[in-house]
C-alpha atoms as a PDB file:
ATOM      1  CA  UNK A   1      59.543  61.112 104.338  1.00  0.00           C
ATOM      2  CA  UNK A   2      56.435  62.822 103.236  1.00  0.00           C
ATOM      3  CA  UNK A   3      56.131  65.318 100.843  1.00  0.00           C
ATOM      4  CA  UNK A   4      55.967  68.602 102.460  1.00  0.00           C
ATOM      5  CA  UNK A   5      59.084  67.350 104.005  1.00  0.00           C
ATOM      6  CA  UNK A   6      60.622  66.729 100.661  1.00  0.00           C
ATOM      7  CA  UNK A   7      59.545  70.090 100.071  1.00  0.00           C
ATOM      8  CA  UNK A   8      60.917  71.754 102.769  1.00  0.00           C
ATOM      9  CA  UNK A   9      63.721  70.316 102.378  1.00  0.00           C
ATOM     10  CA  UNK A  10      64.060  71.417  99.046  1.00  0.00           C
ATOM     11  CA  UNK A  11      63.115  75.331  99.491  1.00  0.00           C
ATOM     12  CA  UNK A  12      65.836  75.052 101.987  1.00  0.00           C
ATOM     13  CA  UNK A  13      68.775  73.485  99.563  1.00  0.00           C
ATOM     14  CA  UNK A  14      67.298  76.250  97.023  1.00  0.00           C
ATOM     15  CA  UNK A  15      67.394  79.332 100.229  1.00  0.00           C
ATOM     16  CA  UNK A  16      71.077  77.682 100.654  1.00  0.00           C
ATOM     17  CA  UNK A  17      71.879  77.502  96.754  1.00  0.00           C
ATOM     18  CA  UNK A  18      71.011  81.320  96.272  1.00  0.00           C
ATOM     19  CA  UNK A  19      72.539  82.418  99.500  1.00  0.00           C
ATOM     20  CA  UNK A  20      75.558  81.004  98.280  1.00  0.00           C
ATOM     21  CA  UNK A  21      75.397  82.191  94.894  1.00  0.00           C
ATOM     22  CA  UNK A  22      74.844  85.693  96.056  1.00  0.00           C
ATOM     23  CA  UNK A  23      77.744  85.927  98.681  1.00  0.00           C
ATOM     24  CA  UNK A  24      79.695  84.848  95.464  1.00  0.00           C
ATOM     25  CA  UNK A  25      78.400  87.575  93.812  1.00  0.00           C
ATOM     26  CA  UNK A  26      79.591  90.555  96.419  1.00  0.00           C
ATOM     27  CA  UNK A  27      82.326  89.319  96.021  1.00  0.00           C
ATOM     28  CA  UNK A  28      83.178  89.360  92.117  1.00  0.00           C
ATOM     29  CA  UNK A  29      81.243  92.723  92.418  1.00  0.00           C
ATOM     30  CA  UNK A  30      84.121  93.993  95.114  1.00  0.00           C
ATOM     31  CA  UNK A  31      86.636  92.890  93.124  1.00  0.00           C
ATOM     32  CA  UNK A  32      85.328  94.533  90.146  1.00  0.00           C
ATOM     33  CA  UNK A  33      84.619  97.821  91.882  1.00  0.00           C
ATOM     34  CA  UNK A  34      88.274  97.782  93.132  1.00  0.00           C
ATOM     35  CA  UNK A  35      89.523  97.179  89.424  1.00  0.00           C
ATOM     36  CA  UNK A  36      87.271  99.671  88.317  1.00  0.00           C
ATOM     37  CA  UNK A  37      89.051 102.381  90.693  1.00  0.00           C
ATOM     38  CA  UNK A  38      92.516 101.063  89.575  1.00  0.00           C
ATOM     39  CA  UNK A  39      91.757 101.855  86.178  1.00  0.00           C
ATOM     40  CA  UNK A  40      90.187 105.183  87.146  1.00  0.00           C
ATOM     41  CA  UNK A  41      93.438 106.087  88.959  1.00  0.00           C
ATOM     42  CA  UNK A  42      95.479 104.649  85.946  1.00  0.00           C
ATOM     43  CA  UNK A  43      93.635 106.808  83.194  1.00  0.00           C
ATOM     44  CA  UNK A  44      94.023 110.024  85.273  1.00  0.00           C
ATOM     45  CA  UNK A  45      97.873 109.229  85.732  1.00  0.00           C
ATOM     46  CA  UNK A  46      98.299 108.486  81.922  1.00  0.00           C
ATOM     47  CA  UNK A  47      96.419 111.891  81.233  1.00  0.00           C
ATOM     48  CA  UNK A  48      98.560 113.598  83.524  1.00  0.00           C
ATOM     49  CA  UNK A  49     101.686 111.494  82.194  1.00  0.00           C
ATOM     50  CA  UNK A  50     100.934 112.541  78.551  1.00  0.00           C
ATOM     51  CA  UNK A  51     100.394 116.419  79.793  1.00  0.00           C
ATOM     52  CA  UNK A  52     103.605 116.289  81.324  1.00  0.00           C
ATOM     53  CA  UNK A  53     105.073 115.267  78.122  1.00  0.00           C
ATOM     54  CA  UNK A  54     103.364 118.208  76.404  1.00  0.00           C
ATOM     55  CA  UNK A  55     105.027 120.327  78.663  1.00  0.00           C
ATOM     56  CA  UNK A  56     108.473 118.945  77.879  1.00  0.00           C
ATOM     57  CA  UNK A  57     108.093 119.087  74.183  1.00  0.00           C
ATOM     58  CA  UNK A  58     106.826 122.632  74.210  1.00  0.00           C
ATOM     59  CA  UNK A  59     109.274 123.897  76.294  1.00  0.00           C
ATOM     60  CA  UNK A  60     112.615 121.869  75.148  1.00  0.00           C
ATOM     61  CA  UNK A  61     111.688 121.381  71.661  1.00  0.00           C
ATOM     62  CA  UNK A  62     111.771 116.943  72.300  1.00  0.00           C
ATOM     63  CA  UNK A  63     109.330 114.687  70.303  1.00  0.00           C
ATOM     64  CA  UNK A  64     107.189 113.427  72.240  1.00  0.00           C
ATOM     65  CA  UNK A  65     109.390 110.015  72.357  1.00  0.00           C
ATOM     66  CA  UNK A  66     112.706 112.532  73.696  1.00  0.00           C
ATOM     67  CA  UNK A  67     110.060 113.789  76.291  1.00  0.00           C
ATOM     68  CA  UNK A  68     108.677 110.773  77.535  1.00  0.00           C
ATOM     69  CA  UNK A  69     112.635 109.012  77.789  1.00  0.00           C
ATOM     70  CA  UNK A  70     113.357 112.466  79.701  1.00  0.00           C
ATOM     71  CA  UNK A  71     110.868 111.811  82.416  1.00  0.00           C
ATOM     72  CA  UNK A  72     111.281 108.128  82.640  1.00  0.00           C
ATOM     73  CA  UNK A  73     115.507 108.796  83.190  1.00  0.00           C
ATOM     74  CA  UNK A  74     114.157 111.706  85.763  1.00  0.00           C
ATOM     75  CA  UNK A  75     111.704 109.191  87.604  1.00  0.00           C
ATOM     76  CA  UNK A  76     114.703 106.220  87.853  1.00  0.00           C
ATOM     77  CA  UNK A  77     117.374 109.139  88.776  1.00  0.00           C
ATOM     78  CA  UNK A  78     115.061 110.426  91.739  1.00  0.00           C
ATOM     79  CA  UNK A  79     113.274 106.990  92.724  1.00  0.00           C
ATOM     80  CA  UNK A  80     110.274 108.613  92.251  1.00  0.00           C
ATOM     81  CA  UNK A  81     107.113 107.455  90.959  1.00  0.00           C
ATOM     82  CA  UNK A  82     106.675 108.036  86.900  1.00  0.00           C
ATOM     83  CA  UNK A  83     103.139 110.287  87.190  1.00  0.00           C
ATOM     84  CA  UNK A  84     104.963 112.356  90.781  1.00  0.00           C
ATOM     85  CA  UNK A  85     107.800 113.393  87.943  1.00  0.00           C
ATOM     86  CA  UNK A  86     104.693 114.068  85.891  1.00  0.00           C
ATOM     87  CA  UNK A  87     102.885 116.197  88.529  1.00  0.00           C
ATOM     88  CA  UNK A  88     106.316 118.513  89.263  1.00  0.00           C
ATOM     89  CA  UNK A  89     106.462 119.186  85.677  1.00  0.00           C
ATOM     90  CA  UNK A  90     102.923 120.307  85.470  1.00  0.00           C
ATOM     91  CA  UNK A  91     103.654 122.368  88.475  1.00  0.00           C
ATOM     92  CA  UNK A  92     106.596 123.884  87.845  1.00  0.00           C
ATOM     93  CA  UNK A  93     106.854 123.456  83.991  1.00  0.00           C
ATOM     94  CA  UNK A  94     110.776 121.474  84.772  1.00  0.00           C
ATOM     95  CA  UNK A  95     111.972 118.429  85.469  1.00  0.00           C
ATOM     96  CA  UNK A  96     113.307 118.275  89.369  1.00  0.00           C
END
């Protein structure tokens, strides 16, 4: 084998190495960016959560604890999602 075969064949194993390595890259990156938007979508339901709760404690005099336990009995009772409770209470300024 001479040597600009050697080499070849070695820029080759390094073009496969890299390709490799940067498919495996996209992919953590995907999965990051997907994570990323879960906990986008998770701090905008918290905030929306802990308005909700606001709500409740202004208008029914609750601690914050009382109005939290209110819309977490409301979201079991209806089978509804915890922040959909949230959003009706935001809307409407009651729990459905």
């Amino acid at each position: 084998m001479t040597s600009e075969t050697r080499d070849a064949d070695q820029a080759v194993a390094d073009f496969v190495s890299e390709r490799d390595l940067l498919v495996e890259c996209q992919g953590t990156l995907k999965v990051a960016e997907a994570e990323l938007e879960n906990l986008r979508s998770a701090l905008v339901s918290a905030r929306r959560i802990g308005a909700a709760v606001g709500v409740l404690m202004g208008t029914r005099n609750l601690t914050d604890d009382q109005a939290f336990a209110a819309l977490s009995r409301a979201s079991q009772n209806q089978n509804r999602k915890l922040r959909l409770v949230a959003e009706d209470v935001l809307r409407t300024g009651t729990i459905g």
